[in-house]
Protein backbone atom coordinates (compact mmCIF):
# COMPACT_ATOMS: atom_id res chain seq x y z
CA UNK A 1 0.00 0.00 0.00
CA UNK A 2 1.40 2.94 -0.84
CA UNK A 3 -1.11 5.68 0.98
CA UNK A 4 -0.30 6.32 4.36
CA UNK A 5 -2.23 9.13 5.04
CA UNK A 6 -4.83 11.49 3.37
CA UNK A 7 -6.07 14.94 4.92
CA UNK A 8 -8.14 17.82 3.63
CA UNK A 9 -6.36 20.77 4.41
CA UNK A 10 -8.08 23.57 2.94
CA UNK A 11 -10.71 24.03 -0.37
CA UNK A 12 -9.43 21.78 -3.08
CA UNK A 13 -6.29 20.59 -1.60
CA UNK A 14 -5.23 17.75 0.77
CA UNK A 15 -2.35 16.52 2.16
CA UNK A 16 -0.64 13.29 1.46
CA UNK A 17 1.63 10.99 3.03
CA UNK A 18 3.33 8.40 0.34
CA UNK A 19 5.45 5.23 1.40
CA UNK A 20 7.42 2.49 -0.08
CA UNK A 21 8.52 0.18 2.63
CA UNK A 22 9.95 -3.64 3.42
CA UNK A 23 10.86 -6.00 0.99
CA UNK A 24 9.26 -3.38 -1.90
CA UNK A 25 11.87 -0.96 -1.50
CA UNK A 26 14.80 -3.08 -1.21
CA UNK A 27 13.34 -4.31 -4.76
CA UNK A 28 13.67 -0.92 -5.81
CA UNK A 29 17.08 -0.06 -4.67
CA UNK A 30 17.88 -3.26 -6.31
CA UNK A 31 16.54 -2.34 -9.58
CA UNK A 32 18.25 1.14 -8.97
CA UNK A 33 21.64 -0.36 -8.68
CA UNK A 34 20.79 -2.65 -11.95
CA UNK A 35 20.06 0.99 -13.56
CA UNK A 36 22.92 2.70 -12.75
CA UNK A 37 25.50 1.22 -11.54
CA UNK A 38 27.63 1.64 -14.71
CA UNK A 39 28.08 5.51 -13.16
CA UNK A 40 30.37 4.23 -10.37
CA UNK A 41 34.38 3.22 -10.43
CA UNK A 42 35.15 0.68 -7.50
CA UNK A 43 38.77 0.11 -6.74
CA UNK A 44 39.37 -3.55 -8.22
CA UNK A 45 36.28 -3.66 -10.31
CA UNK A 46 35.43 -2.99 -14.00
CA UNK A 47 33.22 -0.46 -14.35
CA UNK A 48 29.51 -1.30 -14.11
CA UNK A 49 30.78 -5.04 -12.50
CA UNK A 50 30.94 -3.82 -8.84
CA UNK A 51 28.90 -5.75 -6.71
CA UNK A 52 25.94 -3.30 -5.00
CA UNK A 53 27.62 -3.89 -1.74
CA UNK A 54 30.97 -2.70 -2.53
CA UNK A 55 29.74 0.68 -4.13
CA UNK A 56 27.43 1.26 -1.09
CA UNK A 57 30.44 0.67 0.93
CA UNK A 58 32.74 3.39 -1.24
CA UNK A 59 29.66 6.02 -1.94
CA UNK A 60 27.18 5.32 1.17
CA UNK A 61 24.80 2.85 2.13
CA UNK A 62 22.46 5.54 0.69
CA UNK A 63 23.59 6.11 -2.95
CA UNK A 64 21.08 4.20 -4.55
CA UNK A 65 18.12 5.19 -2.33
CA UNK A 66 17.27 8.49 -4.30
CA UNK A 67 17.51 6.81 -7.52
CA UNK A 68 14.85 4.33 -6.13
CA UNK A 69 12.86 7.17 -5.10
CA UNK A 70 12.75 8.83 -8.35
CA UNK A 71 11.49 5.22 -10.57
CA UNK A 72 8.88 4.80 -8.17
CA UNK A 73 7.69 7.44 -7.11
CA UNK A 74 5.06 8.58 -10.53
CA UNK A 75 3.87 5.12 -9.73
CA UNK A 76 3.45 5.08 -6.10
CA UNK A 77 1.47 9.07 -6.53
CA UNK A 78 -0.77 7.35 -9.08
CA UNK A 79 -1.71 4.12 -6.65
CA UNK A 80 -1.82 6.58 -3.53
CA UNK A 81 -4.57 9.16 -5.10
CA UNK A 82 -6.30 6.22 -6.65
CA UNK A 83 -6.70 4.94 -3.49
CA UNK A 84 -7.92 8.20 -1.71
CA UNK A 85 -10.18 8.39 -4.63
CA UNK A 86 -9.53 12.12 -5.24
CA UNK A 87 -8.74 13.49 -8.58
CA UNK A 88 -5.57 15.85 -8.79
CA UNK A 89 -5.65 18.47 -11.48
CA UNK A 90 -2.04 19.23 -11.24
CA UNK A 91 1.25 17.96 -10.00
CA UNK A 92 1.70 17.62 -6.83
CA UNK A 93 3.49 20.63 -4.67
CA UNK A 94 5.54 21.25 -1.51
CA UNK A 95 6.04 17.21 -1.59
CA UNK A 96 9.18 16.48 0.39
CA UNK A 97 10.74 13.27 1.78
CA UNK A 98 9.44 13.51 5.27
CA UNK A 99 11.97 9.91 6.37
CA UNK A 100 14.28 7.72 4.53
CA UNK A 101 15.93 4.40 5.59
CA UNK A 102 17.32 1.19 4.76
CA UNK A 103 13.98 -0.09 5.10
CA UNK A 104 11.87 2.43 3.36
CA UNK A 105 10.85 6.17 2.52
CA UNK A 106 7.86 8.40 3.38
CA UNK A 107 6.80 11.29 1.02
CA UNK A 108 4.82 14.36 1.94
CA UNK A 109 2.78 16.16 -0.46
CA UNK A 110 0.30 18.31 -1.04
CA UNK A 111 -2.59 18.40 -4.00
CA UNK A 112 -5.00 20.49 -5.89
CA UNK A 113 -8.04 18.65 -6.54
CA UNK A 114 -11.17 18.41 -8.82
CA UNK A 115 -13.35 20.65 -7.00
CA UNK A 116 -17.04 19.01 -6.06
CA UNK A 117 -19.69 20.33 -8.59
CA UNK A 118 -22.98 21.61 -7.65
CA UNK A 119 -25.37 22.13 -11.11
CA UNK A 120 -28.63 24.70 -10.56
CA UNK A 121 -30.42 22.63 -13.85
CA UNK A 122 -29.22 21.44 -16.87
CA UNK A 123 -32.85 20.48 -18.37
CA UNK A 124 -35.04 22.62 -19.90
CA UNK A 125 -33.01 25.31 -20.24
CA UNK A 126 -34.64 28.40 -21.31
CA UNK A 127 -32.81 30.87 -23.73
CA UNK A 128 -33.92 33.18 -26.42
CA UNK A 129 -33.96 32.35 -29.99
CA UNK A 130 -34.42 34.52 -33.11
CA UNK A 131 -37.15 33.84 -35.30
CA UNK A 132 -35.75 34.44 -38.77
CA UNK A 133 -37.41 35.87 -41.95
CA UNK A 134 -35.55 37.23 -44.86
CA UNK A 135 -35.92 40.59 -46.29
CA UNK A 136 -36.33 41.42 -49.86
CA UNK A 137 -33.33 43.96 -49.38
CA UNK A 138 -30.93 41.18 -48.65
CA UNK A 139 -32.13 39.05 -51.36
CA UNK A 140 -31.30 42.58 -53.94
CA UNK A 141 -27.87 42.75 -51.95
CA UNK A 142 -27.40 38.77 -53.00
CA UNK A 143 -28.06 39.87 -56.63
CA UNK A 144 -26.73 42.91 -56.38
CA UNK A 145 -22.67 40.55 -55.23
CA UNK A 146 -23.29 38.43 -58.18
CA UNK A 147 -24.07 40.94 -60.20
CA UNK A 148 -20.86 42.64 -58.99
CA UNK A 149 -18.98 39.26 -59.25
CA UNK A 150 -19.74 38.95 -63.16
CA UNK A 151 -18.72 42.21 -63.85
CA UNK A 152 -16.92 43.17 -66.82
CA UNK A 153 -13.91 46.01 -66.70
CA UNK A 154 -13.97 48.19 -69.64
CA UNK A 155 -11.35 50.90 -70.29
CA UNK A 156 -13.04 54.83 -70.00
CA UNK A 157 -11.99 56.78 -72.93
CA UNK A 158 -11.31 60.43 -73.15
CA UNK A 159 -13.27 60.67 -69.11
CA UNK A 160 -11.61 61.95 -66.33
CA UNK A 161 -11.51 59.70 -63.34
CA UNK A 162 -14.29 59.55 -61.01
CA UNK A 163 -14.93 57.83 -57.70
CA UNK A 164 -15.69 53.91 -58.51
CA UNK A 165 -13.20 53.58 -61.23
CA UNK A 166 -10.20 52.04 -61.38
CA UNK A 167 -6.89 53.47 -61.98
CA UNK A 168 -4.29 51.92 -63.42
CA UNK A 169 -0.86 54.47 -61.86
CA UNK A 170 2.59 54.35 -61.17
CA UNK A 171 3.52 55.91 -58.04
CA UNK A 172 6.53 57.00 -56.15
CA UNK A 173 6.67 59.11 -52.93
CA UNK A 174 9.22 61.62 -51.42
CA UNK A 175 9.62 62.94 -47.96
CA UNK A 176 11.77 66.46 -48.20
CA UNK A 177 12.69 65.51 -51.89
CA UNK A 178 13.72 62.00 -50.63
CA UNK A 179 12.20 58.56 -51.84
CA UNK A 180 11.48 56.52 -49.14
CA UNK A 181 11.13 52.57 -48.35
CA UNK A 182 7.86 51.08 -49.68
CA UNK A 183 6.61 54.03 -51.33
CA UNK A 184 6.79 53.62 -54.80
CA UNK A 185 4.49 51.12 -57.13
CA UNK A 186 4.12 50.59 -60.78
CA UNK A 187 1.02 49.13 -62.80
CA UNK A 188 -1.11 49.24 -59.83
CA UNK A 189 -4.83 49.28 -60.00
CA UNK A 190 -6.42 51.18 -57.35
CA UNK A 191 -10.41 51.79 -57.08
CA UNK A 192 -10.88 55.23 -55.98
CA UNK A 193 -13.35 55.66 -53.00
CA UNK A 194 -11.75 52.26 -51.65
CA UNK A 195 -9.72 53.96 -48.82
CA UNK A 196 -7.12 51.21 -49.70
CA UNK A 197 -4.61 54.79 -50.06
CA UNK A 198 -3.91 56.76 -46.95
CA UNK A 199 -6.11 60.04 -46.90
CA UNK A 200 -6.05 62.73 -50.04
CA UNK A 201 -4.59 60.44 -52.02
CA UNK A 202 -7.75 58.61 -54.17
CA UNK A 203 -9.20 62.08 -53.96
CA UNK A 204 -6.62 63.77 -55.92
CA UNK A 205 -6.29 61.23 -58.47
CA UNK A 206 -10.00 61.45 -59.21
CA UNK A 207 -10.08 64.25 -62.39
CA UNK A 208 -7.35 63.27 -64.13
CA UNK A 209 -7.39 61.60 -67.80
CA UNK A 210 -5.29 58.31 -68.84
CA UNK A 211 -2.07 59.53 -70.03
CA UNK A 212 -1.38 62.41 -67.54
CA UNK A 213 1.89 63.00 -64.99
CA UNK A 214 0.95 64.94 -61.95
CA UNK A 215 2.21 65.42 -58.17
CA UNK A 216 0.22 64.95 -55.30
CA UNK A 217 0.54 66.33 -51.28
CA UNK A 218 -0.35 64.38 -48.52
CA UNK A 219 0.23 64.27 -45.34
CA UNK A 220 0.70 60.89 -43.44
CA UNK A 221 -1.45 60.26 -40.23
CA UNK A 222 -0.05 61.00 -37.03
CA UNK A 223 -1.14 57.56 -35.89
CA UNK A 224 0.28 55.94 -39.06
CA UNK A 225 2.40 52.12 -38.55
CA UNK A 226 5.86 53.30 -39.99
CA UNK A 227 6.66 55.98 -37.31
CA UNK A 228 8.99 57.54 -40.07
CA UNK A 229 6.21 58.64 -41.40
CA UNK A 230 4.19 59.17 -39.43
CA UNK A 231 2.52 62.72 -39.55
CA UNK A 232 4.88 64.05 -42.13
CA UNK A 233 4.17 65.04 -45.71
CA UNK A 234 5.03 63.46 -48.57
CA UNK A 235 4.51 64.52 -52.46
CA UNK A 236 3.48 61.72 -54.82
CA UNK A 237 4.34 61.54 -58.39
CA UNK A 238 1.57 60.20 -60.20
CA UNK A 239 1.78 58.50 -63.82
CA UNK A 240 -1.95 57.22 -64.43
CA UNK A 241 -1.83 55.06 -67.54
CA UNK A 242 -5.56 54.30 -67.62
CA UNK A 243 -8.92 54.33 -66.53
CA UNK A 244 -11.44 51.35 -66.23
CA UNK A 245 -14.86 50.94 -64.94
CA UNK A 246 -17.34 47.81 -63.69
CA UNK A 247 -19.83 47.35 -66.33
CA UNK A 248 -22.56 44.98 -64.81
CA UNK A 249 -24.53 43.02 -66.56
CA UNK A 250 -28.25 42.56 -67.20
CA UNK A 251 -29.75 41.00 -64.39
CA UNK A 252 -32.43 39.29 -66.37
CA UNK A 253 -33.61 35.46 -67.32
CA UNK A 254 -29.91 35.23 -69.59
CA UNK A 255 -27.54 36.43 -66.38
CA UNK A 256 -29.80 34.01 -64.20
CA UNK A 257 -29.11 30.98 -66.77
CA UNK A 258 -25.40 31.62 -67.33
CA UNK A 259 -25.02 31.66 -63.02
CA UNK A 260 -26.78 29.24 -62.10
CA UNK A 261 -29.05 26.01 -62.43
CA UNK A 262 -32.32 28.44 -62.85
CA UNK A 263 -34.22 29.79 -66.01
CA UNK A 264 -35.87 32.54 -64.42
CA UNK A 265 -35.41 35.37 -62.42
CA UNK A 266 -38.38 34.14 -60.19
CA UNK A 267 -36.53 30.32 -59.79
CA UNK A 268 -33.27 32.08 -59.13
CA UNK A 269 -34.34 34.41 -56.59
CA UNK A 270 -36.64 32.10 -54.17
CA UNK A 271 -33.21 29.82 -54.44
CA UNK A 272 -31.60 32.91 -52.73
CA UNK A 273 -34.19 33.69 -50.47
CA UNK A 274 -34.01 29.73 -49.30
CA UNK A 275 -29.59 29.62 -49.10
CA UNK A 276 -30.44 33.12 -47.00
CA UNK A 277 -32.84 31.21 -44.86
CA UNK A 278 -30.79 28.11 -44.52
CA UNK A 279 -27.80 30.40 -43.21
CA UNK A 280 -29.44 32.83 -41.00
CA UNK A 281 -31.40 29.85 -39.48
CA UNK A 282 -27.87 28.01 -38.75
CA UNK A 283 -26.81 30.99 -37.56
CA UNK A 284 -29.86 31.69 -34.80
CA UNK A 285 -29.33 27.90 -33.54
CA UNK A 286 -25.25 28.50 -33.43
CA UNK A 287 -26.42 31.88 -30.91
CA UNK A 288 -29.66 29.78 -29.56
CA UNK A 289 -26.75 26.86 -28.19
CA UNK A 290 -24.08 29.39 -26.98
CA UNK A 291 -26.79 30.63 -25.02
CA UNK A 292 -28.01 27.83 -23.54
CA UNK A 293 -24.10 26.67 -22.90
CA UNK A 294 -24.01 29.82 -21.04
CA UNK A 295 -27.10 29.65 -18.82
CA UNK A 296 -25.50 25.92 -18.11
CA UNK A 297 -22.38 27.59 -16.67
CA UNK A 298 -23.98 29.93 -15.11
CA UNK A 299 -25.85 26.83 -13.31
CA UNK A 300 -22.43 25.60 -12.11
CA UNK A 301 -22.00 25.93 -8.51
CA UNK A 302 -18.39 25.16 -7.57
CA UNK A 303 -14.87 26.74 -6.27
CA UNK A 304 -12.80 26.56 -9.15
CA UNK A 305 -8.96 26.23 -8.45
CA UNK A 306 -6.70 28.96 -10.17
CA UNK A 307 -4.75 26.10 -11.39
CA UNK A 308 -7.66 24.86 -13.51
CA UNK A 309 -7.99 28.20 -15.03
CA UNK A 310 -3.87 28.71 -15.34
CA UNK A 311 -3.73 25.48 -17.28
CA UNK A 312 -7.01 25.94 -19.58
CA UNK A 313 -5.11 29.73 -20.30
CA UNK A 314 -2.17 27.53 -21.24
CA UNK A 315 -3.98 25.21 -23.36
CA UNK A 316 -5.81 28.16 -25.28
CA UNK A 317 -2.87 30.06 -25.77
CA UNK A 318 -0.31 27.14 -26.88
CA UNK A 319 -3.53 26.42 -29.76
CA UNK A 320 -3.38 30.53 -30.60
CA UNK A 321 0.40 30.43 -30.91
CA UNK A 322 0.41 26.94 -33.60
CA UNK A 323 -2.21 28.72 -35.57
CA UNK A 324 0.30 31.88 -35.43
CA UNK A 325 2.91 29.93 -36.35
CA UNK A 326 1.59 29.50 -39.80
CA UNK A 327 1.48 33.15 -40.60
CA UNK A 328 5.04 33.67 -39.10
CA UNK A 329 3.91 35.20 -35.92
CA UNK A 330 4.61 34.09 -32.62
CA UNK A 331 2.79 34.84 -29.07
CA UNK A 332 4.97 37.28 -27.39
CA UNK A 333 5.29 39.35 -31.09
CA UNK A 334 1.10 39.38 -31.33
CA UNK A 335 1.26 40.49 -27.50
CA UNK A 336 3.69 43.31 -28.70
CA UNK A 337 1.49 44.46 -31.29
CA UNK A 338 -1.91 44.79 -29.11
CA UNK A 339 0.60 46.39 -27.02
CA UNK A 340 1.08 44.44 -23.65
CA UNK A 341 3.32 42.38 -22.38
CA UNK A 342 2.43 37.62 -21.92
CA UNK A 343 1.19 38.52 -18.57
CA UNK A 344 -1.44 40.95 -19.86
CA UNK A 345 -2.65 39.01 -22.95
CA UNK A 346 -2.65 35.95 -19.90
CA UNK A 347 -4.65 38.09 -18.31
CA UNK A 348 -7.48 38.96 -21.40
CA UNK A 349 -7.78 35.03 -21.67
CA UNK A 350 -8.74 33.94 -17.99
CA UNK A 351 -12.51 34.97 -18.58
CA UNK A 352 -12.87 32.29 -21.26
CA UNK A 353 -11.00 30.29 -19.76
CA UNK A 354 -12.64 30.32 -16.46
CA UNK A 355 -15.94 29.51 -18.67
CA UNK A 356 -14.28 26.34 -20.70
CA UNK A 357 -13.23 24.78 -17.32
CA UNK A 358 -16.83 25.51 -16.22
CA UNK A 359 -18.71 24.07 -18.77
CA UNK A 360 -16.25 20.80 -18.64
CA UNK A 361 -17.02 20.22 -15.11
CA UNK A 362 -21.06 20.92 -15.62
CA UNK A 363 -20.61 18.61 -18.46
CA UNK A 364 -18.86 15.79 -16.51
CA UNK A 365 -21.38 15.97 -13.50
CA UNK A 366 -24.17 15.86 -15.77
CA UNK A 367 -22.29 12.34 -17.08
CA UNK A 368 -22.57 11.47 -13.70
CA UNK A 369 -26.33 12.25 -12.78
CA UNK A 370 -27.22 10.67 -16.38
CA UNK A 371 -25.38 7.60 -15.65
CA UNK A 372 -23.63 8.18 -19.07
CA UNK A 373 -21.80 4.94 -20.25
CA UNK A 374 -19.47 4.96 -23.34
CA UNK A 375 -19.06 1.41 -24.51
CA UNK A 376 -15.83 -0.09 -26.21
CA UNK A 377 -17.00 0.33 -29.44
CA UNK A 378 -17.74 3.53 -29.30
CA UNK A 379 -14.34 4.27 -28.67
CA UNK A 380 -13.02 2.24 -31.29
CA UNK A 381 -15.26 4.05 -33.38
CA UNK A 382 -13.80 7.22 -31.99
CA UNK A 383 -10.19 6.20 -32.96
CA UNK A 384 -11.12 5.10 -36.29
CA UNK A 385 -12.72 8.76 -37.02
CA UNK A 386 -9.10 9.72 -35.57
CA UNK A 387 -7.27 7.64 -37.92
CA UNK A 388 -9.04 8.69 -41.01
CA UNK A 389 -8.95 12.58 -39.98
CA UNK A 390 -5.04 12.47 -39.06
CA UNK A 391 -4.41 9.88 -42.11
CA UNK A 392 -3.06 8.02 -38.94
CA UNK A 393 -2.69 4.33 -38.09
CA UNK A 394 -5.30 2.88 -35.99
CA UNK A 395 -2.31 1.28 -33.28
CA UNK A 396 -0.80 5.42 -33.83
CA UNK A 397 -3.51 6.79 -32.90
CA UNK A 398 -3.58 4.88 -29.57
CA UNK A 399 -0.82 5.53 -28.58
CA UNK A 400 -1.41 9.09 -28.24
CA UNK A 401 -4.48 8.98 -26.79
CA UNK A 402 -6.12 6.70 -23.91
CA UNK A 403 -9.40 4.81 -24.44
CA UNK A 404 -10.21 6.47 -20.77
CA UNK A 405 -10.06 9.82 -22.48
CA UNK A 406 -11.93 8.99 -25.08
CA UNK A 407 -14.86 7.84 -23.22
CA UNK A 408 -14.63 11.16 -21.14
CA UNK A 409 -14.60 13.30 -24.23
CA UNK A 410 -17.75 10.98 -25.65
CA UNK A 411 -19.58 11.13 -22.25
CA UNK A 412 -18.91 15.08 -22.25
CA UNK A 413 -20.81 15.14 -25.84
CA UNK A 414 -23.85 12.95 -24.95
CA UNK A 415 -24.02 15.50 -22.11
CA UNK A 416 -23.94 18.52 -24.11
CA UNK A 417 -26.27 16.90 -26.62
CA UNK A 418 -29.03 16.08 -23.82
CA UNK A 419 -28.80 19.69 -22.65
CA UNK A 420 -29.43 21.19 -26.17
CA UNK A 421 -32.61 18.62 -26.79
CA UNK A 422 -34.21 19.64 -23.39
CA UNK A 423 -33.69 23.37 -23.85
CA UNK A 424 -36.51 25.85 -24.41
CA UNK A 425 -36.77 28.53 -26.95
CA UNK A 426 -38.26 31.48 -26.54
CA UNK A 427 -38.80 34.50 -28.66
CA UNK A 428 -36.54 36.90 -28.42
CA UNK A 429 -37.35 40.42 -26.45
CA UNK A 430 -36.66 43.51 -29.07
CA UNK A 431 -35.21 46.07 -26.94
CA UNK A 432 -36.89 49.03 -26.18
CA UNK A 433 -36.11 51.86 -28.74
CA UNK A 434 -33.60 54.32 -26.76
CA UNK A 435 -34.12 58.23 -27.46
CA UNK A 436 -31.08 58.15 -29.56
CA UNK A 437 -32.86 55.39 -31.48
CA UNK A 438 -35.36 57.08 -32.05
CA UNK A 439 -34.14 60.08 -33.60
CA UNK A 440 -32.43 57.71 -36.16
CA UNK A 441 -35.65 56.51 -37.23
CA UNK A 442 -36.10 59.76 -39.30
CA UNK A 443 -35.12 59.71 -42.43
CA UNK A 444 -32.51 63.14 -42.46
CA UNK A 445 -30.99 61.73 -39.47
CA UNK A 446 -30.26 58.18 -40.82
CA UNK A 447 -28.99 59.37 -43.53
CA UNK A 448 -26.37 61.66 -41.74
CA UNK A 449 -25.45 58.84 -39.09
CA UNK A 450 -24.77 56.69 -42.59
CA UNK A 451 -22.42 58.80 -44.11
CA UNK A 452 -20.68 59.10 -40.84
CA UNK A 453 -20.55 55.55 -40.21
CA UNK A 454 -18.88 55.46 -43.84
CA UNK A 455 -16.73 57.67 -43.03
CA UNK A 456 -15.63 55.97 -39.70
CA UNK A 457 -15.26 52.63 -41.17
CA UNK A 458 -13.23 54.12 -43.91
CA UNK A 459 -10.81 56.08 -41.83
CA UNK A 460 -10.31 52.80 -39.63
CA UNK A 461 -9.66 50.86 -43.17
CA UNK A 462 -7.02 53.34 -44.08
CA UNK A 463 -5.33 52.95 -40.65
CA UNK A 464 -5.07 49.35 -41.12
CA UNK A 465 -4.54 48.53 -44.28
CA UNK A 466 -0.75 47.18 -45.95
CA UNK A 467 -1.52 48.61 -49.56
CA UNK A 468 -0.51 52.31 -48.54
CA UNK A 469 2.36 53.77 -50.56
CA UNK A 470 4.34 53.98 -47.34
CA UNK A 471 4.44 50.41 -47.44
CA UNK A 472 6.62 49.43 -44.01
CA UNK A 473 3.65 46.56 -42.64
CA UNK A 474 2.04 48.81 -39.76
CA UNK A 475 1.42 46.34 -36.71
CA UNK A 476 -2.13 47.02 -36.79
CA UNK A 477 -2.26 45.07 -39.88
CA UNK A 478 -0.11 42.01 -38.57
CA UNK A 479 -3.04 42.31 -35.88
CA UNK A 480 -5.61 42.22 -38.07
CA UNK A 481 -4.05 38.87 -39.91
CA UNK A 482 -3.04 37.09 -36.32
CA UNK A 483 -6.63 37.37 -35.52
CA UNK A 484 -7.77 35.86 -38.72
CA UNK A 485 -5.69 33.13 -37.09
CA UNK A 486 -8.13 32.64 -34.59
């Protein structure tokens, strides 16, 4: 037996007392001296031939003890909490060897445990859902991108440029009669009104012809990425080589046959207004479950260790990081960029977090109440859906992961599944029209808050967009494509 003792000393954490004693840890010393007793030189002896007795007698009677300590001890922890029936959620701390002798050891340690799990309900969860109905204005936006996305470009003669076209320029910029980094282009096709430029510049290309040199001023935001730049103005020398234009088609029974499957308008568009259905629909149940996963957690009744919460952080932020990886990025670079330090992107993570470990433990007491049993071939099932998704040997796959997690992982799901059949919908509340509201229900007023918004959106674009002729990559785009990432 390898328990001695087990003691609750405070929330979540007990005390253990570990032993290996007798005839059991003279076995171990003895298969510690097998191990390593190639690391000692005995007078008279070839090394790694010296009897155990003679290299106890040169080193100390001890010198094999520790070593015996160290092979048994992951086994011994693993029997001992077994047998206390508790469920450690990390390794154990302030463990010390409390006596050691010829005849045995005693280890001291402490634990954090699974914490006991109290759940409000978990059936018939009530949580809003939206009913969905499709406009008419989003089926003419539908048209309106495929229109857009069969659009032919055809060159503008003898037209100055105007706002929607797209100019074909060469481009080069200078700071104090300098060129700098990144700033010059040739053959590029910008759409004027896009914002892709930094401010003044689309507007001062629009009025020119194809086939004209001019200069333009601008002045560089103060908040702009390349702090070289950055407030500063720069004059542009401009060779626009042509000017082309969207020409869409017809939308009419022809456009509907060469797009799709349809004949007619009609066909074509109650196919749109059924893919718009289908989507928004998936979309309501998507926001219908995370609300009902919510209201679960919210049900959960428990004292959550920090060390469940550190870990889940850990796991989150190790899956960020790969997914970084493959854009170049790493963690501590992405942190830079947002502008804080590990801790404080740590930090901005623990909310989820705390919710994940939440949800897991509602999930696993609910396996509990249920009486939810996985059976063997549902895990081999399991494993085989591994195999084929990794491209993975069956006898691979097991070896990375235990049958015993498996079943946890398919108890966890039959768990989540019987809490979204039981749940309720309900309609969902509109929310009371505020004052401000209210006033943007006229029609002069919704029309100025529009062309703000515009505006807004615009200026944000231009702050975080690559395809400026200053071209050093401003962080905020690197931020933008790290949280694609996600």
């Amino acid at each position: 037996m390898s328990l001695k003792s087990c003691e609750k000393v405070e929330t979540n954490v007990y005390a253990l007392e570990i032993a290996l004693e007798g005839d059991a840890f003279k076995a171990a010393v003895t298969k510690a001296y097998n191990k390593n007793k190639g690391k000692y030189n005995v007078p008279g002896f070839r090394k790694g031939k010296a009897p155990k007795q003679f290299i106890e007698r040169n080193y100390g009677k001890e010198v094999f003890w520790y070593d015996a300590i160290d092979a048994e001890y992951p086994a011994l922890f693993e029997a001992a909490v077994k047998e206390a029936g508790v469920e450690p959620v990390a390794a154990p701390f302030e463990d010390s060897i409390e006596s050691i002798d010829e005849n045995g050891f005693v280890i001291k340690c402490k634990i954090v445990v699974k914490p006991e799990v109290e759940l409000k309900a978990y059936k018939g969860i009530k949580a809003e859902k939206e009913k969905v109905t499709v406009k008419k204005t989003e089926i003419k936006e539908e048209v309106e991108k495929n229109l857009q996305q069969n659009a032919q470009l055809v060159t503008v003669e003898g037209k100055a440029a105007k706002k929607g076209d797209i100019a074909t320029i060469d481009f080069e910029g200078f700071v104090d009669g300098v060129a700098f980094e990144g700033g010059k282009g040739e053959g590029y096709d910008l759409e004027l009104g896009s914002g892709n430029f930094i401010p003044g510049f689309e507007e001062q290309v629009i009025g020119h012809k194809a086939d004209e040199e001019f200069d333009i001023t601008v002045t560089f935001p103060e908040e702009y990425g390349a702090e070289d730049l950055a407030g500063k103005e720069a004059v542009f020398k401009i060779k626009l080589h042509k000017i082309t234009k969207k020409e869409l088609p017809k939308y009419d029974d022809e456009f509907v046959k060469d797009v799709s499957e349809f004949d007619t308008v009609a066909d074509y568009e109650k196919h749109l207004e059924e893919e718009i259905k289908a989507r928004k629909e998936a979309a309501a149940n998507r926001a219908f479950e995370s609300a009902v996963l919510d209201a679960l957690v919210d049900n959960v009744v428990a004292e959550i260790p920090d060390v469940m919460i550190e870990k889940e952080v850990d796991n989150q932020l190790n899956e960020f990081n790969y997914r970084l990886s493959a854009q170049g990025l790493d963690i501590n670079t992405y942190a830079q960029y947002l502008g804080m330090d590990i801790n404080a992107l740590r930090e901005s993570y623990k909310a989820d977090a705390e919710k994940s470990v939440k949800l897991r433990l509602a999930l696993e007491k609910i396996t509990e109440l249920e009486k939810i049993e996985i059976s063997d071939e549902d895990v081999e099932t399991e494993i085989k859906t591994y195999s084929d998704m990794y491209n993975m040997p069956v006898e691979q796959v097991k070896k990375y992961v235990s049958a015993e997690d498996i079943k946890a992982d398919l108890a966890c799901r039959k768990a989540m599944d019987l809490v979204k059949e039981t749940a309720v919908a309900g309609a969902k509340k509109k929310a009371a029209p505020k004052a401000d509201d209210a006033a943007e229900e006229k029609p002069a007023a919704k029309k100025t808050t529009k062309k703000k918004a515009d505006a807004e959106d615009a200026s944000a674009e231009k702050k975080t967009t690559a395809k400026k002729p200053a071209a050093k990559k401003a962080p905020a785009k690197k931020k933008a494509d790290a949280e694609k990432a996600e």
